[in-house]
C-alpha atoms as a PDB file:
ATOM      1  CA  UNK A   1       0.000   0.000   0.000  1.00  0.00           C
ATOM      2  CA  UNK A   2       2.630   2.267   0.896  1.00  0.00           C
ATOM      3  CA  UNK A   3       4.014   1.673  -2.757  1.00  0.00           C
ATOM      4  CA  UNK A   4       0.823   2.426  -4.076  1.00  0.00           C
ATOM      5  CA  UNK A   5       0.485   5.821  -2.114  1.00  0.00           C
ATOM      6  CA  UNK A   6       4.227   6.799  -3.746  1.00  0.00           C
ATOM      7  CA  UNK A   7       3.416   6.185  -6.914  1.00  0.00           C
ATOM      8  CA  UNK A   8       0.197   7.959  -6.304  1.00  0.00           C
ATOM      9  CA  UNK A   9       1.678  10.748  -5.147  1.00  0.00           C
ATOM     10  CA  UNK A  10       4.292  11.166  -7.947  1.00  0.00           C
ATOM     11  CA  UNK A  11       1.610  10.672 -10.766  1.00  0.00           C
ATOM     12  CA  UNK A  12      -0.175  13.606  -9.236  1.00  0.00           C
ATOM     13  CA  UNK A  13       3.351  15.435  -9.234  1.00  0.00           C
ATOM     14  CA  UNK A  14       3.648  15.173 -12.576  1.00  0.00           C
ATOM     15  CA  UNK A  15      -0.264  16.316 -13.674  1.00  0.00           C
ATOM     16  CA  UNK A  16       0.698  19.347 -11.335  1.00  0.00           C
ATOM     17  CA  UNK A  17       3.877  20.337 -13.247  1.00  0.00           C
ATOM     18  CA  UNK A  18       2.292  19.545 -16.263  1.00  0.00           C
ATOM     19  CA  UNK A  19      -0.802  22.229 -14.959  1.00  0.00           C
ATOM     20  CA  UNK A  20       2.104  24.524 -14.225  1.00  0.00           C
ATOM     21  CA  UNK A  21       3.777  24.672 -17.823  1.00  0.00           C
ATOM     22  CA  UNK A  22       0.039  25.092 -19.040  1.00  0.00           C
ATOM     23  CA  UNK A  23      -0.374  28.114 -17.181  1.00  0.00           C
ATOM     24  CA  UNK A  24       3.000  29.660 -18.286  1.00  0.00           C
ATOM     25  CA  UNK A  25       2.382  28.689 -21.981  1.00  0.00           C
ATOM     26  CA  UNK A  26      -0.923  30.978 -21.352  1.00  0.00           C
ATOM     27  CA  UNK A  27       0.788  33.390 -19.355  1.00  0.00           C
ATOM     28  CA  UNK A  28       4.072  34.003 -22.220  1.00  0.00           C
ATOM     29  CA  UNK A  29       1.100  33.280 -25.492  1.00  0.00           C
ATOM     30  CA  UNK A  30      -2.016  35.000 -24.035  1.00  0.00           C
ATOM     31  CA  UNK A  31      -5.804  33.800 -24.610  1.00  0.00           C
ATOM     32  CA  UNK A  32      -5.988  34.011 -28.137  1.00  0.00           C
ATOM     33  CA  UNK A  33      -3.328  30.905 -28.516  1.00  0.00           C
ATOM     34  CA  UNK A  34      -3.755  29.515 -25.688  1.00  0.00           C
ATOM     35  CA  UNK A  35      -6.213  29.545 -22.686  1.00  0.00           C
ATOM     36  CA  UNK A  36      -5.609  29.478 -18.980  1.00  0.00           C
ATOM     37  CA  UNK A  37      -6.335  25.923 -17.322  1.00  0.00           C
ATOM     38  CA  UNK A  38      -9.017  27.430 -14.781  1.00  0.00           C
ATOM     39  CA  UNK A  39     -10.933  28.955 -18.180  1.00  0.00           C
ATOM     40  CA  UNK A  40     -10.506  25.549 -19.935  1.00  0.00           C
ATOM     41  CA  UNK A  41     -12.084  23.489 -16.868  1.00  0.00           C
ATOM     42  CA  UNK A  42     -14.799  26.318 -16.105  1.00  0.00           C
ATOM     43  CA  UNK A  43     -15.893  25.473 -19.945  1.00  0.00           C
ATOM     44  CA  UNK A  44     -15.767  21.575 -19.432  1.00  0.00           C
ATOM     45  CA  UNK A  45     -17.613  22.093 -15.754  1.00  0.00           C
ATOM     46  CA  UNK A  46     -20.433  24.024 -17.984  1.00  0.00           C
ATOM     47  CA  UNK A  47     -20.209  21.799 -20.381  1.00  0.00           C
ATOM     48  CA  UNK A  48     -20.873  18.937 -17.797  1.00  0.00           C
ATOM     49  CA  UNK A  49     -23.771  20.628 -15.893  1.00  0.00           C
ATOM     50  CA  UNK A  50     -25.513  21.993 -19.150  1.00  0.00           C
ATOM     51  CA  UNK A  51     -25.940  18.245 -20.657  1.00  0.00           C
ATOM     52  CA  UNK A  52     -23.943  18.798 -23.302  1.00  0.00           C
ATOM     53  CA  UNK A  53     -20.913  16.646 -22.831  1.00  0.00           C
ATOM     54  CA  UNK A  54     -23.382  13.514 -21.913  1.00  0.00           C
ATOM     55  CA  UNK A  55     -24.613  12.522 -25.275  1.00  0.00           C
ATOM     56  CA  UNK A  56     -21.154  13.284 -26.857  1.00  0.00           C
ATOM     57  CA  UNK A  57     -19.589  11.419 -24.843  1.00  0.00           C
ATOM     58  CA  UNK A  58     -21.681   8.203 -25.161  1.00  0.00           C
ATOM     59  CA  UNK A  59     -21.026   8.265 -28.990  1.00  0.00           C
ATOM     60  CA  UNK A  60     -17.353   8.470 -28.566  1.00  0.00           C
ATOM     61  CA  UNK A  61     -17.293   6.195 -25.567  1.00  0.00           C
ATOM     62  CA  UNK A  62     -18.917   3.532 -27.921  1.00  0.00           C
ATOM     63  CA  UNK A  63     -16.516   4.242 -30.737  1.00  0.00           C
ATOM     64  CA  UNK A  64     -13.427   4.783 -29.290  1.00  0.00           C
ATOM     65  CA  UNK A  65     -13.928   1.787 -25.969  1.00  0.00           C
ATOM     66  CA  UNK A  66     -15.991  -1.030 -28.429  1.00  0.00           C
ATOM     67  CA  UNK A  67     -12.863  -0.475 -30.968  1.00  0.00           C
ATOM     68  CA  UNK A  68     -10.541  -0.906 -28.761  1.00  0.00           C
ATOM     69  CA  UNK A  69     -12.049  -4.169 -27.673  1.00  0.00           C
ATOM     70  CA  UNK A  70     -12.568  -5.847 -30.850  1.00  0.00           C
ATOM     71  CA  UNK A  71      -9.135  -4.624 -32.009  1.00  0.00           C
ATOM     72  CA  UNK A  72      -7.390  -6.283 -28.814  1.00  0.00           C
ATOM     73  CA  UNK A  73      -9.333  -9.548 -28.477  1.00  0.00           C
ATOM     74  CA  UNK A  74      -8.872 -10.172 -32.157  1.00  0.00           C
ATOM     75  CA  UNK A  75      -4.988  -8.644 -32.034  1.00  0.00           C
ATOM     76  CA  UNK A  76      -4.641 -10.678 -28.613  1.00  0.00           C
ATOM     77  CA  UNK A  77      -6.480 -14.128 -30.110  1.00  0.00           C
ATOM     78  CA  UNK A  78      -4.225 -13.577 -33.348  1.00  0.00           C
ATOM     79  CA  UNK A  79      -0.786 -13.358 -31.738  1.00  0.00           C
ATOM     80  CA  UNK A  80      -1.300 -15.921 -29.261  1.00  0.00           C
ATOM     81  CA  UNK A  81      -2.452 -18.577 -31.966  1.00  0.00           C
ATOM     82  CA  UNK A  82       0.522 -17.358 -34.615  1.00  0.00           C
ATOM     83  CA  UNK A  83       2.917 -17.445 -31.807  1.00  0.00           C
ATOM     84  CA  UNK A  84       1.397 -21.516 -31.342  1.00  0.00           C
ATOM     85  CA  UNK A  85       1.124 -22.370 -34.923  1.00  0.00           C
ATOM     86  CA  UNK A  86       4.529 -21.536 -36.765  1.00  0.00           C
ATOM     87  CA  UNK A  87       3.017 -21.569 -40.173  1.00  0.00           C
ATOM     88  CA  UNK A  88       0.316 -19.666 -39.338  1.00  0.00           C
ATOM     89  CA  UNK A  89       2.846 -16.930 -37.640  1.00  0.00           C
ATOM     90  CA  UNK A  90       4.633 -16.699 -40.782  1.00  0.00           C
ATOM     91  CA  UNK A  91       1.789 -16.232 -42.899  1.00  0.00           C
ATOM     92  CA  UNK A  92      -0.055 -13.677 -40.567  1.00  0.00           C
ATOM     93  CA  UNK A  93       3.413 -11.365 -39.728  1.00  0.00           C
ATOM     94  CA  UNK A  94       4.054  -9.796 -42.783  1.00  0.00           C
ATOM     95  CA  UNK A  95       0.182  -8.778 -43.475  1.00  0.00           C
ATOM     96  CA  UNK A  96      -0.223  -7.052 -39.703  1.00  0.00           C
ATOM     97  CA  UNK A  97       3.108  -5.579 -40.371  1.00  0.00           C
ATOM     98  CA  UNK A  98       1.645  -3.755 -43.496  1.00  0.00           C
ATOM     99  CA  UNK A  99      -1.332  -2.770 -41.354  1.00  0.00           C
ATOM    100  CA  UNK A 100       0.736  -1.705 -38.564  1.00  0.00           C
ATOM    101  CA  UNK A 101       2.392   0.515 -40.980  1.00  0.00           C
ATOM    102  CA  UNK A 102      -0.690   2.374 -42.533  1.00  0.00           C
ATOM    103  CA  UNK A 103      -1.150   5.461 -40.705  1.00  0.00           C
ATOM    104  CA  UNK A 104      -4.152   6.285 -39.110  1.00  0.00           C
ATOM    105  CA  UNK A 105      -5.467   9.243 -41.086  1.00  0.00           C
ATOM    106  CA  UNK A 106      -5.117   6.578 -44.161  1.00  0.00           C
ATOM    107  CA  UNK A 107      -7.762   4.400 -42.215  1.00  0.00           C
ATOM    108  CA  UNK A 108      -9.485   7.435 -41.249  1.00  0.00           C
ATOM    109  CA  UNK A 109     -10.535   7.897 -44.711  1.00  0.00           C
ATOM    110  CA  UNK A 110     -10.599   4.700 -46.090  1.00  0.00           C
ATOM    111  CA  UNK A 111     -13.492   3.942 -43.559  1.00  0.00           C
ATOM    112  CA  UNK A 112     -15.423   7.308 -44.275  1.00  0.00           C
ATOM    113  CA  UNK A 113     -15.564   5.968 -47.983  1.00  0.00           C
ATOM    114  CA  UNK A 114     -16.653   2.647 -47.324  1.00  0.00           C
ATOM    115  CA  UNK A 115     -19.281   3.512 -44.205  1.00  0.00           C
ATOM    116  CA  UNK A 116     -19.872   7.289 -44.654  1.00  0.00           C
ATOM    117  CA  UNK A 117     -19.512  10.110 -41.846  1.00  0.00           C
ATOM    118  CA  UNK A 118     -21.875   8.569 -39.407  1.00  0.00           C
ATOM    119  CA  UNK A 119     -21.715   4.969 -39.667  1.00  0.00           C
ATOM    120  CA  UNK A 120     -18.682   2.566 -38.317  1.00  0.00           C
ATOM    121  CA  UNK A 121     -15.982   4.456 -39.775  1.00  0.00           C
ATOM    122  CA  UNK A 122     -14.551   5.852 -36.187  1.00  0.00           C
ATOM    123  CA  UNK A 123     -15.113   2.226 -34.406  1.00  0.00           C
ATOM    124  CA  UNK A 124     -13.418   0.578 -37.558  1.00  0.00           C
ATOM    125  CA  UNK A 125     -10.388   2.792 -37.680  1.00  0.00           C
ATOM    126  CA  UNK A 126      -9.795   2.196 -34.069  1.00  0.00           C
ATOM    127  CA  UNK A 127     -10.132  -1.458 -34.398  1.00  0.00           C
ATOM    128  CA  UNK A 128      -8.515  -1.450 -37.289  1.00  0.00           C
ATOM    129  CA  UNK A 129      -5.468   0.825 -35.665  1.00  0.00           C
ATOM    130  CA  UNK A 130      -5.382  -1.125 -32.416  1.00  0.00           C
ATOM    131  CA  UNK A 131      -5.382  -4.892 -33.968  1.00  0.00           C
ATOM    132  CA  UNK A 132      -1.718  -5.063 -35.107  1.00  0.00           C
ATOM    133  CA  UNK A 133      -0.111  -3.189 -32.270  1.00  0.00           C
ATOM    134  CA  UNK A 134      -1.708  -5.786 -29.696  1.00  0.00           C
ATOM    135  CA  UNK A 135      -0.860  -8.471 -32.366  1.00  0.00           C
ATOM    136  CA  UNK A 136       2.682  -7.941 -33.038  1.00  0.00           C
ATOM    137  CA  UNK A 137       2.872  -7.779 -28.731  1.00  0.00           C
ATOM    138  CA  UNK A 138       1.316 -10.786 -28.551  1.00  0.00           C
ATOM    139  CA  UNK A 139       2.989 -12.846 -30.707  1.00  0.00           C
ATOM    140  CA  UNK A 140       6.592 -11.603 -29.727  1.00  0.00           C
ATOM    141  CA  UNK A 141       5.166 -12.547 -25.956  1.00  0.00           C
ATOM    142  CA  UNK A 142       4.514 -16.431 -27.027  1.00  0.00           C
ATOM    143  CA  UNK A 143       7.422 -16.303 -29.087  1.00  0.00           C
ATOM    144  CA  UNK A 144       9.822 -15.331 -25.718  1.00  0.00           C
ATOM    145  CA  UNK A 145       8.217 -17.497 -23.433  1.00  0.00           C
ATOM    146  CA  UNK A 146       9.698 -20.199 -21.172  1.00  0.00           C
ATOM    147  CA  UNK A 147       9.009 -23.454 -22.847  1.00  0.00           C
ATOM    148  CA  UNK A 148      10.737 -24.968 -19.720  1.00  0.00           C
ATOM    149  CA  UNK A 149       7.821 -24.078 -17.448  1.00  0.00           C
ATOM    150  CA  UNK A 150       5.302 -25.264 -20.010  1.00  0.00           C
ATOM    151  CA  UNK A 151       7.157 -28.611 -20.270  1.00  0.00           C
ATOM    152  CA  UNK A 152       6.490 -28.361 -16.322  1.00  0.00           C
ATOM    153  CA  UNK A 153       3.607 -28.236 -15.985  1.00  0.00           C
ATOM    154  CA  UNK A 154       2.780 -31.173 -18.592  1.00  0.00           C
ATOM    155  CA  UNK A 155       4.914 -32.923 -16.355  1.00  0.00           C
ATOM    156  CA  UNK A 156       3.183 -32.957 -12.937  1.00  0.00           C
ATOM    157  CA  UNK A 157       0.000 -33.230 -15.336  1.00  0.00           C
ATOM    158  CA  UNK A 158      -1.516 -29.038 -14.453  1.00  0.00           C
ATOM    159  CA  UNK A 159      -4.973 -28.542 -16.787  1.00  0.00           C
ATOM    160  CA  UNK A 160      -4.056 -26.324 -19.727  1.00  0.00           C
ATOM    161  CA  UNK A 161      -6.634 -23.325 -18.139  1.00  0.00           C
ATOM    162  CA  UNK A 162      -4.576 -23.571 -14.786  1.00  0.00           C
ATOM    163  CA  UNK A 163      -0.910 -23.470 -17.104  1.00  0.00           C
ATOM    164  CA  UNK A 164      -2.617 -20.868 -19.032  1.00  0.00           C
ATOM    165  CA  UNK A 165      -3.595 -18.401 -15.999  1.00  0.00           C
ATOM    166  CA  UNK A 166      -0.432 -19.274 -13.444  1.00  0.00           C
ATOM    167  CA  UNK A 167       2.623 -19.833 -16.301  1.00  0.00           C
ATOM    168  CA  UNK A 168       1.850 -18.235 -20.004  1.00  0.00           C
ATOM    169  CA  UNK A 169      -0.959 -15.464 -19.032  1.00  0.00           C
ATOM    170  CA  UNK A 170       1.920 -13.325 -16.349  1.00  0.00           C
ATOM    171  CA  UNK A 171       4.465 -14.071 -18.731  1.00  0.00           C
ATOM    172  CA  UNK A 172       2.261 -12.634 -22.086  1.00  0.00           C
ATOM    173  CA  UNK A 173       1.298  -9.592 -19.683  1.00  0.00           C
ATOM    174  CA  UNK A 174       4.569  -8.478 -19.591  1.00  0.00           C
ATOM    175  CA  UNK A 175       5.094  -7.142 -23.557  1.00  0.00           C
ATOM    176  CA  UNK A 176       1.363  -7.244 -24.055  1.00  0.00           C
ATOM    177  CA  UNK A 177       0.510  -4.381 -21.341  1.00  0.00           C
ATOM    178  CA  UNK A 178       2.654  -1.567 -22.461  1.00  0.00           C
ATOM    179  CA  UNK A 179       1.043  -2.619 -26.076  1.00  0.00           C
ATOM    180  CA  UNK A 180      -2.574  -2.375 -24.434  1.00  0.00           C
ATOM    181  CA  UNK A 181      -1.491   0.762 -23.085  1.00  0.00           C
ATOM    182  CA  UNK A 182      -0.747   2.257 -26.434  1.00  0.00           C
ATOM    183  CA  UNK A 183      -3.311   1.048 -28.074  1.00  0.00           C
ATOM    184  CA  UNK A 184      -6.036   2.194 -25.625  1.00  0.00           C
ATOM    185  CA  UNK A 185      -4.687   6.036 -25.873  1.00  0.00           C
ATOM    186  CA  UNK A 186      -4.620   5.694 -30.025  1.00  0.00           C
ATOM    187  CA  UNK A 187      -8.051   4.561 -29.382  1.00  0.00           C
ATOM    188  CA  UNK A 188      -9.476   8.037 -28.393  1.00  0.00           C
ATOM    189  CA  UNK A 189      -7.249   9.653 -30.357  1.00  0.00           C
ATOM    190  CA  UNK A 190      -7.965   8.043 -33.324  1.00  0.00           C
ATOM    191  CA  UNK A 191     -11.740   7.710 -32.527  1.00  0.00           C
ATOM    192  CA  UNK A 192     -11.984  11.423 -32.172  1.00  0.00           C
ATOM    193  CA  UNK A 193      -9.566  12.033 -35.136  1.00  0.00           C
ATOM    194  CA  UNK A 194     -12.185  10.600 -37.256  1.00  0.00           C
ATOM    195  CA  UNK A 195     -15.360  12.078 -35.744  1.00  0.00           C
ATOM    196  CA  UNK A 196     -13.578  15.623 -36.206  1.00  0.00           C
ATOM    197  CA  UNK A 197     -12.865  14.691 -40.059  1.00  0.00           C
ATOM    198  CA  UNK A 198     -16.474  13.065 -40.291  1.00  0.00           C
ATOM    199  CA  UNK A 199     -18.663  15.069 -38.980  1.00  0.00           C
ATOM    200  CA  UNK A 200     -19.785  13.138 -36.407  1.00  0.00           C
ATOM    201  CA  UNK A 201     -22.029  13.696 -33.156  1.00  0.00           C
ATOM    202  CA  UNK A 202     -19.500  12.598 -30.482  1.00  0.00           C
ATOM    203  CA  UNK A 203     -16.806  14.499 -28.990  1.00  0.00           C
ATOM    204  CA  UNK A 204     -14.833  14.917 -32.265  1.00  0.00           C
ATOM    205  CA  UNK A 205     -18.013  16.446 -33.944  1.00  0.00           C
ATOM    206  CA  UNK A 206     -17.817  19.027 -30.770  1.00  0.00           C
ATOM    207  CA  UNK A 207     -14.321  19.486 -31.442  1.00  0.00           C
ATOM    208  CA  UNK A 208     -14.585  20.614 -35.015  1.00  0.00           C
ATOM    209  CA  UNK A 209     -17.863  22.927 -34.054  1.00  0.00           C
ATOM    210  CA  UNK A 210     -15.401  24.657 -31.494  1.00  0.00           C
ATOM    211  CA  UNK A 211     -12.855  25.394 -34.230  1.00  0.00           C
ATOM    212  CA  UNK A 212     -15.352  26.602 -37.064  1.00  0.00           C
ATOM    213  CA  UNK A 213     -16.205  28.726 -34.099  1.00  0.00           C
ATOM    214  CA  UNK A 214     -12.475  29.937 -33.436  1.00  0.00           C
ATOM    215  CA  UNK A 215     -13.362  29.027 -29.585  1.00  0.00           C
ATOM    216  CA  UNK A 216     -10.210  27.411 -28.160  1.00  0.00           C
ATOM    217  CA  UNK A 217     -11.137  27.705 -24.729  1.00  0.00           C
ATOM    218  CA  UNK A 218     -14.130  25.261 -25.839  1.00  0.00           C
ATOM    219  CA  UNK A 219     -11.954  22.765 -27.974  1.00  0.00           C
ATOM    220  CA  UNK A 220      -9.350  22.546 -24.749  1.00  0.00           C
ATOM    221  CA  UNK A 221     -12.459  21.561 -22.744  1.00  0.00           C
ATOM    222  CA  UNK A 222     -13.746  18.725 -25.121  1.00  0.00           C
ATOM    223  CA  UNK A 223      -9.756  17.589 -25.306  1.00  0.00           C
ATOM    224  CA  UNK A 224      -9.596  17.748 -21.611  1.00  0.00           C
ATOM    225  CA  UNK A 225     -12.464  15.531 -21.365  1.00  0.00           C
ATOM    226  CA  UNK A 226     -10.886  13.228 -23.834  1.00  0.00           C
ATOM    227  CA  UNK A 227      -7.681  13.026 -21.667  1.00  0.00           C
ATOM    228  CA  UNK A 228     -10.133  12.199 -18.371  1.00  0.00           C
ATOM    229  CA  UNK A 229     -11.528   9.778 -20.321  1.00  0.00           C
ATOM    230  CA  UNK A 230      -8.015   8.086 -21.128  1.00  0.00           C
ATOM    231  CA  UNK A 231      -7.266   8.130 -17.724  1.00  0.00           C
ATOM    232  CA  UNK A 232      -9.995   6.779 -16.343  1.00  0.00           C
ATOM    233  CA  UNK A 233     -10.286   3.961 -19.030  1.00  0.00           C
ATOM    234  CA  UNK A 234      -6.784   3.217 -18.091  1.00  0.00           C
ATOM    235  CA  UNK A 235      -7.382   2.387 -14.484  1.00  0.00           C
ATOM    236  CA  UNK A 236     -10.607   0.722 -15.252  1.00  0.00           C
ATOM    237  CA  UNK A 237      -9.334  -1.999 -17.939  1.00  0.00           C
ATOM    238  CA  UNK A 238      -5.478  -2.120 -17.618  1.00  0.00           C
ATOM    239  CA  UNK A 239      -4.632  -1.087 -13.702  1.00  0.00           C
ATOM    240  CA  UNK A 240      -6.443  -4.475 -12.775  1.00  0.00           C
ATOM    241  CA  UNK A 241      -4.186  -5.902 -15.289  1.00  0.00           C
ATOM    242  CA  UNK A 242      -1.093  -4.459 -13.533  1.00  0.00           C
ATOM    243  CA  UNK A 243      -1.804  -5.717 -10.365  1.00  0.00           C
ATOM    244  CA  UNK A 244      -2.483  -9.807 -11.550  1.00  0.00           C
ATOM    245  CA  UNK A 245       1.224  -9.023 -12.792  1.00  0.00           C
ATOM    246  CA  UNK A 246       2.692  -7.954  -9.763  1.00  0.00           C
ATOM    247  CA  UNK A 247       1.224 -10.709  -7.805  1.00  0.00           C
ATOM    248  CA  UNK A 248       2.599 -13.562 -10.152  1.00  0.00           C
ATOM    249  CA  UNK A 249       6.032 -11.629  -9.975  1.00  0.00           C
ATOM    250  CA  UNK A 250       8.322 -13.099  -7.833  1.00  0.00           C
ATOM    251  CA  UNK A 251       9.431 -10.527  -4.785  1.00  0.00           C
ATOM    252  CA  UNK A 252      12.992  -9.471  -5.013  1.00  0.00           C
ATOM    253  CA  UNK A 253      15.711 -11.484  -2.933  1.00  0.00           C
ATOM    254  CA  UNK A 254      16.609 -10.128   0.653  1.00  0.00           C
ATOM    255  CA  UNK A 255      20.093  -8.433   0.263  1.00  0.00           C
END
């Protein structure tokens, strides 16, 4: 716990300093390129109480969250099987490769063409965005595990589910949460990305009202809401993640 509080406390450091150089960049650019942090969350409180952020929200929840899902359970179920199957790995590594190196704003548009402004396009480009990055963690994970343990546990005759959760799932967490991690924040940002360019009712539809309108006070409140978002997504999916890890880690050796 005491851990915990630390690295608490330092995360909050850090959001702090972060506030800080905010409020300078206002301070040395002035309003008109940049707004003051207490003007930016005033906007996002009103934006909160008046109802307005609610339905925005939901859309981009749906888009950004349910693409990140699909992308990561099919990226997750990919790698793990390629990483099993050798044949299969060498077929499937070169084609999430190419994926992987498409950039966003390429599937961005891509997806308005093929299900218009305010269809799937912003849930496909996430999934679509997050699906190699969780792959190519996934299957590097299998590929650098320790057969030695698996070999183990076949040994004093352990049910694949229990060799799966004690021996293969803490050792796949280790390369596959900093992927997860990546991929969730491309999520938003790539959710949003294509709501701005589409159109679209959720947050990224706000954002590109707030620019026609030349109101950057208002587009820092819908991108502080985004960054809330992130955060609390984080802790919600991949903090309970963190924590099965550090239990199956073995505590470091008394000096």
């Amino acid at each position: 716990m005491p851990m915990v509080v630390a690295r608490g406390a330092w995360g909050l450091l850090g959001l702090a300093g972060l506030g800080l150089a905010w409020q300078l960049g206002h301070d040395a650019l002035g309003p008109f390129v940049l707004p003051s942090p207490a003007e930016t969350v005033e906007r996002l409180w009103a934006l909160i109480v008046t109802g307005q952020a609610g339905p925005a929200l939901a859309v981009t929840g749906v888009n950004a969250i349910g693409g990140f899902l699909v992308g990561a359970l099919l990226g997750a179920a990919l790698g793990v099987t390629a990483g099993l199957l050798t044949p299969l790995g060498a077929t499937l590594r070169p084609v999430l490769t190419v994926m992987l190196g498409v950039p966003p704003i390429a599937w961005v548009v891509l997806a308005l063409l093929w299900f218009g402004p305010r269809g799937l396009a912003p849930a496909f480009t996430v999934s679509i965005t997050v699906l190699p990055i969780v792959f190519s963690a996934a299957f590097q994970g299998i590929l650098a595990r320790d057969q030695k343990l698996s070999e183990m546990a076949r040994v004093v005759g352990a049910s694949p589910l229990l060799s799966f959760r004690m021996l293969l799932l803490p050792q796949l967490l280790d390369p596959l949460l900093p992927a997860l991690a990546t991929a969730l924040a491309f999520s938003w940002k790539v959710g949003v990305m294509a709501e701005v360019l589409g159109g679209g009712t959720g947050i990224g539809g706000m954002i590109a009202t707030e620019r026609a309108h030349l109101d950057l006070a208002g587009t820092m409140a819908w991108i502080l809401l985004v960054v809330a978002l992130l955060l609390v997504c984080d802790g919600l999916l991949l903090a309970p993640m963190r924590r099965f890890l550090r239990t199956r880690r073995p505590a470091p050796a008394a000096g």
